[in-house]
C-alpha atoms as a PDB file:
ATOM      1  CA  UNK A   1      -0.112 -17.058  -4.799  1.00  0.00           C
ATOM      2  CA  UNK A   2      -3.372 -16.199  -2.644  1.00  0.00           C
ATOM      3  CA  UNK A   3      -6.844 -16.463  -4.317  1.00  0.00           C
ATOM      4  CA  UNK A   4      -8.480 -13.304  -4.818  1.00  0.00           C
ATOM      5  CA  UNK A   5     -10.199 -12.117  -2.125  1.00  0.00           C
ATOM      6  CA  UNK A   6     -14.054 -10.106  -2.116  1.00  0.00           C
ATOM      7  CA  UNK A   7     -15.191  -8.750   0.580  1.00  0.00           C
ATOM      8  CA  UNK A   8     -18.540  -6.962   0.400  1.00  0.00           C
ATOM      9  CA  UNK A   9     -19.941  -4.552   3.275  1.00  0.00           C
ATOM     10  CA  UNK A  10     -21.417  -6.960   5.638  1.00  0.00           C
ATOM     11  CA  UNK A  11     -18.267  -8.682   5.925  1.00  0.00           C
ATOM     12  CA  UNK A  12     -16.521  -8.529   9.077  1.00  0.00           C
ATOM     13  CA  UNK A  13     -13.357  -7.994   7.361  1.00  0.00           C
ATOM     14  CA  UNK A  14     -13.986  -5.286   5.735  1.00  0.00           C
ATOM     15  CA  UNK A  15     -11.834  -2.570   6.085  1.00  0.00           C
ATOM     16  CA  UNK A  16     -13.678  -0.061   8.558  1.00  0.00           C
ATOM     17  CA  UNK A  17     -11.634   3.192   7.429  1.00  0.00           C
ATOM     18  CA  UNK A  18     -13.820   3.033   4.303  1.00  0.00           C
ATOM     19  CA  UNK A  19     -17.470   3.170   5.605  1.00  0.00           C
ATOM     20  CA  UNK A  20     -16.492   5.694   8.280  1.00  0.00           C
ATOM     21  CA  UNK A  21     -14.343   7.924   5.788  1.00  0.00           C
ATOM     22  CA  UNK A  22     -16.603   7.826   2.682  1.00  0.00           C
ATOM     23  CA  UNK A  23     -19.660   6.972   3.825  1.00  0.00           C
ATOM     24  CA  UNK A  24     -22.555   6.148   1.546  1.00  0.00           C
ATOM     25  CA  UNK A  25     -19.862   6.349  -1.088  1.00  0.00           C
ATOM     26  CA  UNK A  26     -17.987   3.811   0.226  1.00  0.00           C
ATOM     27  CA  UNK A  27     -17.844   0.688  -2.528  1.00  0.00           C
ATOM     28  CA  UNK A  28     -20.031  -1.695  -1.900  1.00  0.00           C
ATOM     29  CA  UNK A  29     -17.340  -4.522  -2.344  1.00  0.00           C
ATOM     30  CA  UNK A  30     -13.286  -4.672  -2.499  1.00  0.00           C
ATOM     31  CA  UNK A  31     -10.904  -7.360  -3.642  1.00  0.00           C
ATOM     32  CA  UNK A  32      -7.488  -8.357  -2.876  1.00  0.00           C
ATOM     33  CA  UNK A  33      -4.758 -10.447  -2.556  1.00  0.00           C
ATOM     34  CA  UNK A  34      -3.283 -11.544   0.640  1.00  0.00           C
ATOM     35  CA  UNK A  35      -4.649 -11.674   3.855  1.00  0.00           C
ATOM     36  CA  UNK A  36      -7.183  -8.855   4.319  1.00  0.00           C
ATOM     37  CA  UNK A  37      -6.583  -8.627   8.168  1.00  0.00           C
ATOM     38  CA  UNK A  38      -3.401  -6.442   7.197  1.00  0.00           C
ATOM     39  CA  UNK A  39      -6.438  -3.838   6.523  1.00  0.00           C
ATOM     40  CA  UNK A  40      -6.508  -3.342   9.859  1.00  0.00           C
ATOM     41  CA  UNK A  41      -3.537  -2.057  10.704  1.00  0.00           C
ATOM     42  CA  UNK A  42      -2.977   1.711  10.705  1.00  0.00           C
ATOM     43  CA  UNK A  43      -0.756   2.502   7.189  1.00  0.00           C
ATOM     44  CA  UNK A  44       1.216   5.438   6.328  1.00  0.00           C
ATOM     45  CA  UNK A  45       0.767   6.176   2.624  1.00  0.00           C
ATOM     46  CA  UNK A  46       3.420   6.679   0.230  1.00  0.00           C
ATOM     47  CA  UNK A  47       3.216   8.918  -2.863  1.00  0.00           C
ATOM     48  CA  UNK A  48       6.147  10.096  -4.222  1.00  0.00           C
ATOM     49  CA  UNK A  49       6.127  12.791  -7.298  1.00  0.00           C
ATOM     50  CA  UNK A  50       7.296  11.262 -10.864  1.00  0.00           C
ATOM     51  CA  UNK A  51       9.911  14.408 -11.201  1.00  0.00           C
ATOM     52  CA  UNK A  52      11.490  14.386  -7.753  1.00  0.00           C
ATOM     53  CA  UNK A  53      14.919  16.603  -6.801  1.00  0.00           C
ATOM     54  CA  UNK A  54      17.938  14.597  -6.074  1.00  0.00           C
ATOM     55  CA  UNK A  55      18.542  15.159  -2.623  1.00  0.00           C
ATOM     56  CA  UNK A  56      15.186  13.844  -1.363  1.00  0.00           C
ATOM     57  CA  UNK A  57      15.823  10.652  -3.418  1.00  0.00           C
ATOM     58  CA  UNK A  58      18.393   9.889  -0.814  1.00  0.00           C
ATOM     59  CA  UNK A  59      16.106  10.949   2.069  1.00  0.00           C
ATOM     60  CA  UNK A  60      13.187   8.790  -0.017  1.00  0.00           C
ATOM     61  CA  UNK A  61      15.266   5.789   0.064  1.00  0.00           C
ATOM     62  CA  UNK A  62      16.493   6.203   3.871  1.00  0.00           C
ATOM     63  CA  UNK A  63      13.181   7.020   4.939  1.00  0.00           C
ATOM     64  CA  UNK A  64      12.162   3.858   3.026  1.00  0.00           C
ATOM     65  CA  UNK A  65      14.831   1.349   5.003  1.00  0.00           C
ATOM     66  CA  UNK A  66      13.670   3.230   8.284  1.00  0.00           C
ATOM     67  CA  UNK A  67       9.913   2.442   7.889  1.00  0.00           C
ATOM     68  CA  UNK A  68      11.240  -1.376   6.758  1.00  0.00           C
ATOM     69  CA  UNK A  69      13.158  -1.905   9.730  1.00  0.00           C
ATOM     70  CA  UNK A  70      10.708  -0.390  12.328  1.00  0.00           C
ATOM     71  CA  UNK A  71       7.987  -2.971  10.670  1.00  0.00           C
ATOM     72  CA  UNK A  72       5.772   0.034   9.519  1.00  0.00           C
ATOM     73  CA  UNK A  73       2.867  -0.741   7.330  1.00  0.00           C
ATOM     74  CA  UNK A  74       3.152   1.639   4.063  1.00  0.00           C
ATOM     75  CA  UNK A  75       0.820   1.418   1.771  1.00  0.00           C
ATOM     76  CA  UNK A  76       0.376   3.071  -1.714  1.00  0.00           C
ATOM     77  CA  UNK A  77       0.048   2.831  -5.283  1.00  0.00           C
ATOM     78  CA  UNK A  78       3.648   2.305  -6.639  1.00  0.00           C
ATOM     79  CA  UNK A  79       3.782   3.870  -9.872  1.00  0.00           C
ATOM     80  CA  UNK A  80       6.078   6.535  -9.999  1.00  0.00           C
ATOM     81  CA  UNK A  81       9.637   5.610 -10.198  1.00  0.00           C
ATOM     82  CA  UNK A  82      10.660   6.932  -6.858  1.00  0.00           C
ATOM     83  CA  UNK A  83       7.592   4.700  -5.406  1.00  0.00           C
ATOM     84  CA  UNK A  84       8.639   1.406  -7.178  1.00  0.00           C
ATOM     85  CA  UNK A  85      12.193   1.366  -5.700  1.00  0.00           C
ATOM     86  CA  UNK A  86      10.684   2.074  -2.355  1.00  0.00           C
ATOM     87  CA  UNK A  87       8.387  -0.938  -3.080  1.00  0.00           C
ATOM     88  CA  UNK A  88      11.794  -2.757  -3.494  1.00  0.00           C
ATOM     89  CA  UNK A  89      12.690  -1.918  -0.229  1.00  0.00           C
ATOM     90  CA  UNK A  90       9.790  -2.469   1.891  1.00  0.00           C
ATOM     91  CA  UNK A  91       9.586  -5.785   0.536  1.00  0.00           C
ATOM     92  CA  UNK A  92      12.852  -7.242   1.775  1.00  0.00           C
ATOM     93  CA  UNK A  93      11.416  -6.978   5.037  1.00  0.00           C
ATOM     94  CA  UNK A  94       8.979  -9.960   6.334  1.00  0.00           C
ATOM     95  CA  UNK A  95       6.491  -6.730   7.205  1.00  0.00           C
ATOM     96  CA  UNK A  96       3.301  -6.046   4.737  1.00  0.00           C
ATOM     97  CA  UNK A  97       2.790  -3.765   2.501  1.00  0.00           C
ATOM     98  CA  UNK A  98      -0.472  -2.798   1.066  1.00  0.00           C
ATOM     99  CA  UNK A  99      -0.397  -1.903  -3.075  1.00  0.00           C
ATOM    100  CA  UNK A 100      -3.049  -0.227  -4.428  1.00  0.00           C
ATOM    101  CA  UNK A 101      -2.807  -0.377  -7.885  1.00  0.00           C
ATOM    102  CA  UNK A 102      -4.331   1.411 -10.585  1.00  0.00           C
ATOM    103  CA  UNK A 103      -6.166  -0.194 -13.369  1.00  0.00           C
ATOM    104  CA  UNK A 104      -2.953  -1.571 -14.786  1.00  0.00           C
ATOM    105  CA  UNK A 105       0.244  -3.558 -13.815  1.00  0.00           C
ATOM    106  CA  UNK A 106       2.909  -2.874 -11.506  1.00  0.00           C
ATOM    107  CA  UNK A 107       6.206  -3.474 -13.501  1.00  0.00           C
ATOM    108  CA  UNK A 108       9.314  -3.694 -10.655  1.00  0.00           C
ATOM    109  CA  UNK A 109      12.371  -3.087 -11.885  1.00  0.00           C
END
């Protein structure tokens, strides 16, 4: 596994989107793991509700093997069931995918 990454501010790789979205309230450092160029890349975010109707888990998991094979970036937090078996998805796919956990593990299942 990658060693932690920090990047503060003043480092060229840090991600852009967050100085020009928040501003002065933009962190003043961010760690990682992996390579932190993938912050780069535009990302469509994933959040899926905990309590989701049945017919838009099927969409939810086609949508998720579309994004996979066109090599979309998706990034998200993960947690709700719906979001961990897209996870599951997006990873059999040599494309990244940015996690953005909250305080707390990911448990895949």
């Amino acid at each position: 596994m990658d060693a932690p990454v920090r990047l503060n501010q003043l480092d060229p790789r840090y991600p852009p989107a967050l100085t020009t979205h928040l501003g002065r309230a933009a962190p003043g450092c961010v760690s990682g793991l992996g390579d932190p160029e993938i912050l780069k890349r535009k990302a469509l975010a994933l959040f899926c509700s905990v309590k989701c109707p049945g017919h838009l888990i099927v969409q939810t998991y086609d949508l998720a093997q579309k994004l996979r094979n066109a090599g979309v970036t998706v990034i998200g937090g993960f947690h709700s069931p719906m979001e961990r078996q897209c996870l599951a998805i997006l990873l059999r796919s040599p494309h990244p995918v940015i996690a953005c956990p909250a305080p707390g593990p990911i448990v895949l299942l």
